[in-house]
Protein backbone atom coordinates (compact mmCIF):
# COMPACT_ATOMS: atom_id res chain seq x y z
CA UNK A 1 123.49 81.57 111.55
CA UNK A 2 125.20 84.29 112.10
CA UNK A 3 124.31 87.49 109.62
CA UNK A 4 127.13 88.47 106.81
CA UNK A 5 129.36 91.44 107.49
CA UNK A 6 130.01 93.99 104.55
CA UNK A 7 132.50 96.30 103.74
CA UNK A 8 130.90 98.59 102.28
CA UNK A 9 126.59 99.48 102.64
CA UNK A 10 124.18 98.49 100.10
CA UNK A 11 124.17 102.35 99.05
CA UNK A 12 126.30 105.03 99.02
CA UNK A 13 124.23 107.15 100.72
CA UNK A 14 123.13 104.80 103.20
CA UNK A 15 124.26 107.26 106.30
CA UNK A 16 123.98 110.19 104.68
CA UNK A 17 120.82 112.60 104.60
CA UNK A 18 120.11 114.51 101.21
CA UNK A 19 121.03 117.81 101.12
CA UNK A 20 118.50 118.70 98.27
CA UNK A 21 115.57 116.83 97.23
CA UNK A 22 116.58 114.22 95.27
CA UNK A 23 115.46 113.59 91.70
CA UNK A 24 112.46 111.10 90.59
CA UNK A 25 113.88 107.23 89.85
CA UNK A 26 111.13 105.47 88.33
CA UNK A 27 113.59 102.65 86.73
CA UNK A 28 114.46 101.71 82.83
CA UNK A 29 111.43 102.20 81.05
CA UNK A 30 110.70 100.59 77.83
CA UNK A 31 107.85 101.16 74.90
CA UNK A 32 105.33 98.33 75.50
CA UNK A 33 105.03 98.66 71.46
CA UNK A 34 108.64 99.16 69.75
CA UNK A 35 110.92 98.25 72.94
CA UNK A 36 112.18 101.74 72.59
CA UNK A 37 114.52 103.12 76.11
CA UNK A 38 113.95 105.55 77.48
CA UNK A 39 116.19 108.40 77.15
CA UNK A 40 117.12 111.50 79.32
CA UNK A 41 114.75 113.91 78.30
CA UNK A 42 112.58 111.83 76.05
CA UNK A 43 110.03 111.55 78.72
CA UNK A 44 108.07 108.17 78.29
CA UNK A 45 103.97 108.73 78.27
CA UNK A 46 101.96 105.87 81.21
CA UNK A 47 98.49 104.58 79.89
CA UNK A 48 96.02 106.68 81.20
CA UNK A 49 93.53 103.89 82.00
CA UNK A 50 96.02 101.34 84.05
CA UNK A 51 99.02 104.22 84.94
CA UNK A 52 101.22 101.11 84.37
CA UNK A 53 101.90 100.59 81.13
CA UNK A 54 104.17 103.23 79.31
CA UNK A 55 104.85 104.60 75.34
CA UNK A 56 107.58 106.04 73.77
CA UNK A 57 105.00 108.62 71.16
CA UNK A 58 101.12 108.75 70.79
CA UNK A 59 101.57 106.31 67.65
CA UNK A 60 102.50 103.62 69.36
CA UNK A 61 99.84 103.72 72.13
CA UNK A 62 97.69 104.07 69.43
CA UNK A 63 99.09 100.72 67.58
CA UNK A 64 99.30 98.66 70.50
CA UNK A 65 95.52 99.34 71.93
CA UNK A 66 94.29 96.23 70.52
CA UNK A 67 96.35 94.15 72.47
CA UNK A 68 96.56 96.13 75.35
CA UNK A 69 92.92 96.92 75.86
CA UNK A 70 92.29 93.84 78.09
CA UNK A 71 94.91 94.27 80.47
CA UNK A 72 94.30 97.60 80.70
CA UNK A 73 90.54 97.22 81.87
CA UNK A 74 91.35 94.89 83.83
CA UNK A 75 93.53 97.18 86.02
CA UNK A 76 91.17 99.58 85.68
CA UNK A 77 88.47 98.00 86.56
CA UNK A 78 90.79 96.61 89.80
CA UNK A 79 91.72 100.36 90.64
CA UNK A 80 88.09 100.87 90.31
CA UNK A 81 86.40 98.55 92.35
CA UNK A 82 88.96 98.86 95.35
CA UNK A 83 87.94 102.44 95.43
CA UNK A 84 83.87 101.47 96.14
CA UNK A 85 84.30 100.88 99.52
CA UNK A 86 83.46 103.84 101.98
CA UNK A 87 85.64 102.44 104.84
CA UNK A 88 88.53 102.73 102.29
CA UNK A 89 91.00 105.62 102.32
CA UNK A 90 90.38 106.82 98.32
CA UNK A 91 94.12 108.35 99.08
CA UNK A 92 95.30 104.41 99.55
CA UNK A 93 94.91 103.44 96.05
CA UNK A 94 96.71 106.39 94.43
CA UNK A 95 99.28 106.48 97.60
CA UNK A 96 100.06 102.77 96.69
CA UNK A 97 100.81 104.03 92.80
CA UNK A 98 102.90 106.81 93.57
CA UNK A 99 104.95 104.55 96.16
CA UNK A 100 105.55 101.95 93.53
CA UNK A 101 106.80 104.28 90.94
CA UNK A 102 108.63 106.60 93.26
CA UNK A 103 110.79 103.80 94.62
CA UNK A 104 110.99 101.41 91.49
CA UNK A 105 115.03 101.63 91.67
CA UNK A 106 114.77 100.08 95.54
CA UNK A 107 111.83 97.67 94.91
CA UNK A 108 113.55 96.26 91.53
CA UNK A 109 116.94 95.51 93.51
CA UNK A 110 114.49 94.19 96.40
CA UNK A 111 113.29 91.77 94.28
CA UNK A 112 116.83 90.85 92.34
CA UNK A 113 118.07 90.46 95.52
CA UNK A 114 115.46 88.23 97.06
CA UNK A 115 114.84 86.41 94.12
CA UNK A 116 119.06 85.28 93.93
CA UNK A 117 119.15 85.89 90.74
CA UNK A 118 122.70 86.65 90.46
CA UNK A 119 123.56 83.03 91.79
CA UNK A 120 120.40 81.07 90.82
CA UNK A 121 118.69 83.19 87.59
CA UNK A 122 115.92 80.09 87.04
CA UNK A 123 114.38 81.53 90.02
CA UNK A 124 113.22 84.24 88.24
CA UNK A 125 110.89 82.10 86.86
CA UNK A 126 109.81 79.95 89.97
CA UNK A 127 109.29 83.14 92.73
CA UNK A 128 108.05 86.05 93.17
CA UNK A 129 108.57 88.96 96.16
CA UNK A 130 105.68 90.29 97.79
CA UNK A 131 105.94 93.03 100.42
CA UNK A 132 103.38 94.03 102.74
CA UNK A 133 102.94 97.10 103.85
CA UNK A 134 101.29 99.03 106.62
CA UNK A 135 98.97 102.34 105.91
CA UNK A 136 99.28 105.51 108.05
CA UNK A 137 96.34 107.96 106.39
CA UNK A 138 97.43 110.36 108.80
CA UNK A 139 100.63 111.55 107.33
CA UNK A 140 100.88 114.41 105.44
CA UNK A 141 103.60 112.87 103.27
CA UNK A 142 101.88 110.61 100.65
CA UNK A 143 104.98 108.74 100.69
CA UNK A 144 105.55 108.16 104.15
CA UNK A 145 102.60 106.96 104.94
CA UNK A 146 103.46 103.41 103.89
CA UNK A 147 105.96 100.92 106.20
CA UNK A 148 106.92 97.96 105.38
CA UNK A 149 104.93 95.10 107.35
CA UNK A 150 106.72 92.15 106.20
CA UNK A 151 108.40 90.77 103.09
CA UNK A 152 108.04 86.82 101.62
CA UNK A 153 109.26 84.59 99.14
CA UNK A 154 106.51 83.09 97.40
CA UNK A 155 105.99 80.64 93.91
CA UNK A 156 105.21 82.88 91.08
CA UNK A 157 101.56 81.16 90.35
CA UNK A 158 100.34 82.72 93.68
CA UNK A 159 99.96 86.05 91.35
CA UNK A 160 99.97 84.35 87.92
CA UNK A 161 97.43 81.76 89.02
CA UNK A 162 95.11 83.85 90.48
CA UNK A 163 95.14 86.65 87.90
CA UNK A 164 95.58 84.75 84.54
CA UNK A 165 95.05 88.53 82.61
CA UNK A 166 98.14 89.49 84.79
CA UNK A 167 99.79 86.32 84.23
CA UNK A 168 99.42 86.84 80.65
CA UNK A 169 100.89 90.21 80.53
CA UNK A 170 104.18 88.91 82.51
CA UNK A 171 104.55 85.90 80.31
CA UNK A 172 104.43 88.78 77.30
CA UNK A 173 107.32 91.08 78.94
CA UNK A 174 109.01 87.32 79.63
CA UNK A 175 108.95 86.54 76.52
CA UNK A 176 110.42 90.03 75.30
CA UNK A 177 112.71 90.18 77.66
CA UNK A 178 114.04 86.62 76.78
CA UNK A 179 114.48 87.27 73.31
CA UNK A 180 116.53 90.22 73.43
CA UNK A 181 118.90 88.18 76.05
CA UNK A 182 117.72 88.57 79.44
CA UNK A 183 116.98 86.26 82.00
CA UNK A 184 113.19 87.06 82.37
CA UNK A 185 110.87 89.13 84.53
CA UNK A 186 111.16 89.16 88.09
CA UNK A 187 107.67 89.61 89.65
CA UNK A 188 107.29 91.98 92.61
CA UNK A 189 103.61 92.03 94.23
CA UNK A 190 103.51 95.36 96.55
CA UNK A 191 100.29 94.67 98.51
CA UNK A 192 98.72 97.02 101.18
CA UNK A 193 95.74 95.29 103.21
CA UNK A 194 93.07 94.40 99.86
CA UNK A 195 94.87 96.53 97.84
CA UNK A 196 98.00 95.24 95.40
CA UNK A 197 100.30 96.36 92.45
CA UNK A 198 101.97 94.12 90.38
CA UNK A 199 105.49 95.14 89.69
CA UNK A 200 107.03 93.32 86.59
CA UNK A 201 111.12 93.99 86.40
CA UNK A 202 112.66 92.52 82.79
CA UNK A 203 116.05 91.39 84.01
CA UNK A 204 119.28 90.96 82.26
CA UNK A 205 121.62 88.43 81.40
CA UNK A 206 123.71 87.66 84.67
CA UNK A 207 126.89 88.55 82.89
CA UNK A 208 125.66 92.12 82.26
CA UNK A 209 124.24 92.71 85.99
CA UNK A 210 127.12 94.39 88.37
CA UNK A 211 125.01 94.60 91.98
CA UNK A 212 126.65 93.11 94.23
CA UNK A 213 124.52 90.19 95.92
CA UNK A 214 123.13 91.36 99.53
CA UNK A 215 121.81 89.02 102.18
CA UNK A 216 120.65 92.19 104.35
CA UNK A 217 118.24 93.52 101.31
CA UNK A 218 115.45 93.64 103.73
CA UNK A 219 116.60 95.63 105.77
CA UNK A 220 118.05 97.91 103.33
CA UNK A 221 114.47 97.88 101.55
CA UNK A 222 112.96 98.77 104.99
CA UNK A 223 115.68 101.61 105.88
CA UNK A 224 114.46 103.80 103.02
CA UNK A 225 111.11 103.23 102.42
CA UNK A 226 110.92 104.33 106.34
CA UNK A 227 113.50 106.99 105.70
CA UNK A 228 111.40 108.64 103.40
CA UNK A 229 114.42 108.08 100.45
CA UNK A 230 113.96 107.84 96.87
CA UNK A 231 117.50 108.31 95.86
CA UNK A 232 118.67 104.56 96.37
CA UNK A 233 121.67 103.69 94.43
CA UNK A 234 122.71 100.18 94.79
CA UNK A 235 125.99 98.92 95.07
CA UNK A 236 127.94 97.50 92.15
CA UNK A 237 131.35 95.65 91.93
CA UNK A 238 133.12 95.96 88.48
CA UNK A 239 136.28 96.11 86.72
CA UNK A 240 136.43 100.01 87.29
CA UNK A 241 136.34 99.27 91.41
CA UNK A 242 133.07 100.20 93.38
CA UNK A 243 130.24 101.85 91.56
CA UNK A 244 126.78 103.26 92.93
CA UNK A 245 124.31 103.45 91.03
């Protein structure tokens, strides 16, 4: 089959280099205790145990520890034991973090896109993305030191199933999500030889999302993670014309 021709690239600065560094997108954030959103300049605080999870004010961290506690030792414990092995780069694990949150914007669309959730939104609860990637420890750049190796489609229970602490935690932001009117969470598994981050995306109704579907996501995906770009802005088609962003 012949690939799709589009008018216009999946970003609006596809072609173009930055001429500054670009600012930090780490994606919509939202208080794991009072669904709080994050605002400009209301900077959201991570859990300090798993780095994952994120709080609007010290009182709500504080409220939801009870529930949070085993999820959070889990990862922990994950991060943890991944870091015993002396054949293992100790930069890997934190690289992997870092490359997660710095690209969250990218990887989220990745995954919307992969997923076909503007066409088919039950898949959201049937798939899941994971993307390999390849480790270069000699790189000076934490960020380019990761490639992408290869992307696949698989049924969500390959990371539900095999993590049921995990699989709890998604069915919880499902569940949330769901209930204020979104579709679900799309799962994205970022995995880097025996080392993996789980990347949970709550997803809106399909009437509220504006990107524009893409059957060339992957290479999009790969074009700035090997670029070295954080400043993806996606393309969106609404009644205002073309928006990035």
């Amino acid at each position: 089959m012949a690939p799709v021709a589009y008018s216009q690239p999946a970003a609006a600065n596809y072609y173009s280099v930055p001429s500054q560094p670009p600012q930090r997108q780490r994606g919509v954030r939202i208080c794991d205790q009072c669904n709080a959103v994050e605002q400009p300049g209301a900077r959201f605080r991570l859990c300090g145990g798993c780095m994952t999870t994120q709080y609007c004010s010290p009182e709500c961290q504080k409220i939801h520890w009870p529930s949070h506690k085993a999820i959070c030792q889990h990862t922990a414990g994950q991060i943890a034991a991944a870091k015993r092995p002396s054949e293992l780069d100790e930069g890997l694990v934190k690289g992997l973090r870092k490359f997660v949150s710095a690209h969250a914007t990218l990887l989220g669309w990745a995954g919307f896109q992969a997923l076909q959730l503007k066409r088919m939104p039950s898949n959201v609860r049937q798939n899941a993305l994971l993307i390999e990637l390849s480790y270069r420890p000699s790189s000076s750049e934490s960020l380019s030191r990761f490639s992408i190796k290869g992307t696949h489609i698989v049924p969500r229970t390959y990371i539900t199933d095999n993590d049921p602490l995990v699989g709890a935690d998604i069915q919880r932001r499902e569940d949330r999500c769901r209930k204020s009117g979104g579709i679900g969470t799309a799962v994205i598994l970022v995995q880097c030889g025996d080392v993996s981050q789980v990347m949970p995306v709550e997803v809106d109704a399909p009437s509220k999302i504006s990107w524009d579907s893409r059957e060339d996501w992957a290479d999009v995906l790969r074009h700035f993670v090997e670029s070295g770009r954080i400043d993806f802005k996606p393309i969106s088609t609404t009644a205002r014309g073309i928006v990035y962003g």
